[in-house]
C-alpha atoms as a PDB file:
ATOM      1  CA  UNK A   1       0.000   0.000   0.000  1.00  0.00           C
ATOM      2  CA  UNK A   2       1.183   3.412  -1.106  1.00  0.00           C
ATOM      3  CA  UNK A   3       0.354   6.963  -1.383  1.00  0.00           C
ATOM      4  CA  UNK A   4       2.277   9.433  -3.916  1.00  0.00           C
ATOM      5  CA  UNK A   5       1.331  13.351  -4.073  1.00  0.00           C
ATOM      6  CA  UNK A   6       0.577  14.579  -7.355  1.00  0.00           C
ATOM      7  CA  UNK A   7      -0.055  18.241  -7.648  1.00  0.00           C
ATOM      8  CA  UNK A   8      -3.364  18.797  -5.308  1.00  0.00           C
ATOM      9  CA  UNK A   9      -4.542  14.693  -6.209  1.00  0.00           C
ATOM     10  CA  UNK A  10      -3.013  11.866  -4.188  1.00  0.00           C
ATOM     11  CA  UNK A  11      -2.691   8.625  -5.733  1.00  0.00           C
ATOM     12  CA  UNK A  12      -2.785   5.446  -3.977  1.00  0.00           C
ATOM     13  CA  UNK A  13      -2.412   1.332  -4.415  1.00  0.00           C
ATOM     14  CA  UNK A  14      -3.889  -0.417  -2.043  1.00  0.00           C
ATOM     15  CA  UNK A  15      -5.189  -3.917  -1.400  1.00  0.00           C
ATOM     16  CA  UNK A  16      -8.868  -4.905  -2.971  1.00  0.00           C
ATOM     17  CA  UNK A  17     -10.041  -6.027   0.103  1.00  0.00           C
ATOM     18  CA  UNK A  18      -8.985  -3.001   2.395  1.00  0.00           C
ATOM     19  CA  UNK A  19     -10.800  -0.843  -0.428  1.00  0.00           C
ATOM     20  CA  UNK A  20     -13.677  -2.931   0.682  1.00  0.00           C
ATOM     21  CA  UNK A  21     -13.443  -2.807   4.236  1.00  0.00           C
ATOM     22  CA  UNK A  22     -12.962   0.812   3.542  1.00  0.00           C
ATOM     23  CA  UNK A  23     -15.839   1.003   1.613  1.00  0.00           C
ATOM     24  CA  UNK A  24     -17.663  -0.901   4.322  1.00  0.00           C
ATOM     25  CA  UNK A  25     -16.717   1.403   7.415  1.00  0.00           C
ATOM     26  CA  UNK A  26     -17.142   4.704   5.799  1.00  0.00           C
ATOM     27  CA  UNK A  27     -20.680   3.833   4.405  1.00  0.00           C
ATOM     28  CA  UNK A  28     -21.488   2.707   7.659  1.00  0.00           C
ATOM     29  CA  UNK A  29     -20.742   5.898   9.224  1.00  0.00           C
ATOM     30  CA  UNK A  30     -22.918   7.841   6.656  1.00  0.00           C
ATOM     31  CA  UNK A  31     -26.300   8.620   9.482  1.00  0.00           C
ATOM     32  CA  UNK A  32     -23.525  10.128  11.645  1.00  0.00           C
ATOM     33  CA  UNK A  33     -21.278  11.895   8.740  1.00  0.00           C
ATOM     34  CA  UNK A  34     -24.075  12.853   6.039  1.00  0.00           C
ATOM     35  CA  UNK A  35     -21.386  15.103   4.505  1.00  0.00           C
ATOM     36  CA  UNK A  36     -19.338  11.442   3.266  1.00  0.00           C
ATOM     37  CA  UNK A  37     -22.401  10.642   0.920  1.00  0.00           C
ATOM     38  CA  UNK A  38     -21.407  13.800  -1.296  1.00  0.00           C
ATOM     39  CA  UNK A  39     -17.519  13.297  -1.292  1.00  0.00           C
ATOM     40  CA  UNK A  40     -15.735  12.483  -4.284  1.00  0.00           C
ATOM     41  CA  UNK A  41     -13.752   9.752  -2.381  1.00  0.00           C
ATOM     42  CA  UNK A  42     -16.566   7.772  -1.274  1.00  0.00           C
ATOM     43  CA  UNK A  43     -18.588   8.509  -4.646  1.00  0.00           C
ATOM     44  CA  UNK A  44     -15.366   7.227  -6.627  1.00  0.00           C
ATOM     45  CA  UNK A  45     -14.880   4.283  -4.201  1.00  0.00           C
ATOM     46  CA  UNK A  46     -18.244   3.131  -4.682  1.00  0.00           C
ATOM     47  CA  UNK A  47     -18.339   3.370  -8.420  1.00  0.00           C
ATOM     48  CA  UNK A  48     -15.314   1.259  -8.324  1.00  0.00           C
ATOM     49  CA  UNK A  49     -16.096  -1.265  -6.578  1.00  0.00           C
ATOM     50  CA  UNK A  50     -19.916  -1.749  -8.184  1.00  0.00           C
ATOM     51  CA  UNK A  51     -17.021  -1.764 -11.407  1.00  0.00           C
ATOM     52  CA  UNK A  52     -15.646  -4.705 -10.042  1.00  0.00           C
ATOM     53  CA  UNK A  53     -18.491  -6.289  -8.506  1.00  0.00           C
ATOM     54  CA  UNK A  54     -21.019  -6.347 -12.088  1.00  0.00           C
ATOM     55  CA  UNK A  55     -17.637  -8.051 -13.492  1.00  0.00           C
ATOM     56  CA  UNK A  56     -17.740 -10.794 -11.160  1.00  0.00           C
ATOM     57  CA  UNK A  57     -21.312 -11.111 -12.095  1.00  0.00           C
ATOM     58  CA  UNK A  58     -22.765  -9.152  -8.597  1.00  0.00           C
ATOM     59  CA  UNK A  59     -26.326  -7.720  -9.254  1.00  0.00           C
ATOM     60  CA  UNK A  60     -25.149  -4.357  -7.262  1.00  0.00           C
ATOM     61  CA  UNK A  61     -28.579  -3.323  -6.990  1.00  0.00           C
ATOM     62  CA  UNK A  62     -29.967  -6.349  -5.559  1.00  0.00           C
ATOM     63  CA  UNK A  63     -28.496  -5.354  -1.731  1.00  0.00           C
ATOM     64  CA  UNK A  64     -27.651  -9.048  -0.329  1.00  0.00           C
ATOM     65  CA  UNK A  65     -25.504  -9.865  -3.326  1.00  0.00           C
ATOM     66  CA  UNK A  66     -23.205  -6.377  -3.241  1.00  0.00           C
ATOM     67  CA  UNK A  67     -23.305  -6.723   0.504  1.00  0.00           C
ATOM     68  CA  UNK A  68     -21.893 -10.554   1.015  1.00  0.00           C
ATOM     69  CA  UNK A  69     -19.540  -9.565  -2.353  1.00  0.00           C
ATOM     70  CA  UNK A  70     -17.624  -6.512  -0.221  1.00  0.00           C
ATOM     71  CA  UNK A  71     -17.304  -8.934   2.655  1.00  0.00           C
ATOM     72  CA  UNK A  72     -16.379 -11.108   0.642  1.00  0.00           C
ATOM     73  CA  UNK A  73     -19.137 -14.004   1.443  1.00  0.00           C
ATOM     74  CA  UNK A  74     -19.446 -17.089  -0.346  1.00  0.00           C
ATOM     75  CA  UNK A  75     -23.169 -16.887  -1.456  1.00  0.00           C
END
């Protein structure tokens, strides 16, 4: 895992599953932090991960499959 500063943008490589649990933990937090649902992070992060999710075959809309995919559940 690595962060580099470029300009104002940092880029970072990380491990899938700690984007997850990431993922996991901040949208958790979202009733007491309503300002995460608007940030780019957490917008980016998400669309990433549905990415990755519809190319394993997840149905991210259908909530039970996205949710046992990002912790990483056997279905």
């Amino acid at each position: 895992m690595s962060f580099e500063h470029r300009g104002e943008t940092v880029i970072g490589a990380h491990e899938f599953t700690e984007l997850k649990l990431v993922y996991r933990v901040l949208h958790q937090q979202l009733g007491k932090f309503p300002e995460l649902m608007d940030s780019h992070f957490l917008i980016e992060l998400q669309n990433f991960l549905q990415r990755q999710a519809r190319a394993d075959g997840i149905d991210t809309s259908h909530h039970g499959d996205w949710d046992c995919w990002l912790k990483d559940d056997a279905k």
